[in-house]
Structure formats: structure tokens, C-alpha cells
Protein backbone atom coordinates (compact mmCIF):
# COMPACT_ATOMS: atom_id res chain seq x y z
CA UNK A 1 40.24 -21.97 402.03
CA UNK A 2 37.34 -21.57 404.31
CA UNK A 3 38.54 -18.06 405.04
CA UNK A 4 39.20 -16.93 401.83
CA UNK A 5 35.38 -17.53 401.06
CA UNK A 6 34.08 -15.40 404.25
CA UNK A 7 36.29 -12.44 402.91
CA UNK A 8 35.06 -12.58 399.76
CA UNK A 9 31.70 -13.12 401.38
CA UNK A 10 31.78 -9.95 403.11
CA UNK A 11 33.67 -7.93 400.32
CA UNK A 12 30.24 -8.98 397.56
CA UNK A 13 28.11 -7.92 400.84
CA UNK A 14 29.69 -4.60 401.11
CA UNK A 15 29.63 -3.91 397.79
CA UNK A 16 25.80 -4.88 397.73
CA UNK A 17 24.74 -2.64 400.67
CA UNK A 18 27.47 -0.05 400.93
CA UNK A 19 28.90 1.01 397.29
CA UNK A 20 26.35 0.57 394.69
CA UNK A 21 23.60 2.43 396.67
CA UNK A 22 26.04 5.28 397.01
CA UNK A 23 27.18 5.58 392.53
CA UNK A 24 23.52 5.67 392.49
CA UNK A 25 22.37 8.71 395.10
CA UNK A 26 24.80 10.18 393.06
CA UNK A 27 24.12 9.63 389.45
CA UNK A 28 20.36 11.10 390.88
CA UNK A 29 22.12 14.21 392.37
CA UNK A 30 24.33 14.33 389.50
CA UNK A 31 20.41 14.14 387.09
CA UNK A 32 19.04 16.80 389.58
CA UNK A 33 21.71 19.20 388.76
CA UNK A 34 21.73 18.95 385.34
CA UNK A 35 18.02 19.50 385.60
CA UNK A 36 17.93 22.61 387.64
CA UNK A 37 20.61 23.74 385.00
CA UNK A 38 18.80 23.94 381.66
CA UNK A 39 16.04 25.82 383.91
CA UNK A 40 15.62 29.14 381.93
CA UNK A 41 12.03 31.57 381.44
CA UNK A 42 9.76 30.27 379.17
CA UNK A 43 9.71 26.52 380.34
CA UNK A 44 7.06 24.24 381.72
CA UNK A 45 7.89 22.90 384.39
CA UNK A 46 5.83 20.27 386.95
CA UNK A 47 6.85 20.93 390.62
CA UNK A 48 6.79 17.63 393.17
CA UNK A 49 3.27 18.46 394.35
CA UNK A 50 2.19 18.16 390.66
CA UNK A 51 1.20 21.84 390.20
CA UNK A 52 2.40 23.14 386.10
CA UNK A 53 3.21 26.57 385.27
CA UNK A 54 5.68 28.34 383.21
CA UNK A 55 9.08 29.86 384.52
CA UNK A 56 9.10 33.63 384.82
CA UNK A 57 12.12 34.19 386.29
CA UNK A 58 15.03 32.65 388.29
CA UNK A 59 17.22 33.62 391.47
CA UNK A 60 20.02 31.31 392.96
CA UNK A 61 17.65 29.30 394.93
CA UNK A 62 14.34 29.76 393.60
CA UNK A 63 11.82 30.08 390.83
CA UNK A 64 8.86 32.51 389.64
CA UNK A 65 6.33 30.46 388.24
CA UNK A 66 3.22 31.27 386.66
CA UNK A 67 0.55 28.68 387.49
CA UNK A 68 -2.55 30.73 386.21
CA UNK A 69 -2.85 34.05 384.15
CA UNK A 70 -1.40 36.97 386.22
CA UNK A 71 -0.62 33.84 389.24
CA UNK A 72 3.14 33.68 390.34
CA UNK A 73 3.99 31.54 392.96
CA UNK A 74 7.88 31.15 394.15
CA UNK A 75 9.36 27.65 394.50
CA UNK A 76 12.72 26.56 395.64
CA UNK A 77 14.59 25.25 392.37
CA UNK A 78 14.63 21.91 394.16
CA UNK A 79 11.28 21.58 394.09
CA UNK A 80 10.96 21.21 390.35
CA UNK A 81 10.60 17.71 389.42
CA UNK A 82 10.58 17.37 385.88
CA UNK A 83 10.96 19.91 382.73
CA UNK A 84 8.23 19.35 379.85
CA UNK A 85 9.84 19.52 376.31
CA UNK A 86 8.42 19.05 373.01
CA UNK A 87 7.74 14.98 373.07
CA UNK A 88 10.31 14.32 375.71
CA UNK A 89 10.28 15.06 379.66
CA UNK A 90 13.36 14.79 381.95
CA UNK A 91 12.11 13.56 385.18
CA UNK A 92 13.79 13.60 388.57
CA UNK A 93 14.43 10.09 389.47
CA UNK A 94 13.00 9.72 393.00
């Protein structure tokens, strides 16, 4: 009996430390993706350094973003962290 209780001991452990941390690294990717998917011109966006601007236009990997009047900086797509929306905001989940 003894032994049925340290295998089910370290079965609840590696479910603890092992499984659940992985569902959730990917239901962030999974949020990230679906993000950097409804990018399009036009939209606000905040990058991770906390610098706004407005999407000008968009490659494979990375974004033209106006940050000032006749200012374009490009970003990696990854960097954006979070889309502003008309009373909502999807946010990256860090």
C-alpha cells in the first residue's frame, strides 16, 4: 500500500512541475500568435518597452510604426505587446 502512495506521490509531483507549466507556455504562445495575427495598418499598438504608435505597414517579421508625425521606427512583430481597441486591449501575457 505504501508503494502505491509514493507512485501516486510522484505522478501529482510531475504533473505539478512538469505538465501544467508546459499547457500554459503554450496557451501564451498560442495568445501571442493570435495577437501578431489581427496585426494590420491602422492599429495602435504598445511595444514591450512601452513606446505607442500606429502600424504603417507589415513584413513577415517586422513592423513600421509611426511613433511621432513623419517618425517610423521598425520593430520585430514580437515585440508588440498588446493591441489597443476601442474599450478593450489584448495584452501579451508575460
Amino acid at each position: 500500500m505504501e508503494l502505491i502512495a509514493y507512485f501516486l506521490l510522484i505522478a501529482v509531483a510531475f504533473y505539478l512541475l512538469v505538465l501544467r507549466p508546459v499547457s500554459r507556455q503554450k496557451r501564451e504562445f498560442d495568445a501571442l500568435k493570435q495577437l501578431q495575427s489581427a496585426l494590420e495598418p491602422g492599429v495602435r499598438v504598445m511595444i514591450a518597452s512601452g513606446i505607442y504608435g500606429t502600424i504603417r505597414s507589415i513584413s513577415d517579421d517586422t513592423v513600421m510604426l509611426e511613433i511621432a508625425p513623419n517618425t517610423q521606427i521598425c520593430v520585430a512583430k514580437g515585440a508588440i505587446a498588446q493591441i489597443e481597441n476601442a474599450g478593450s486591449n489584448v495584452e501579451k501575457e508575460n
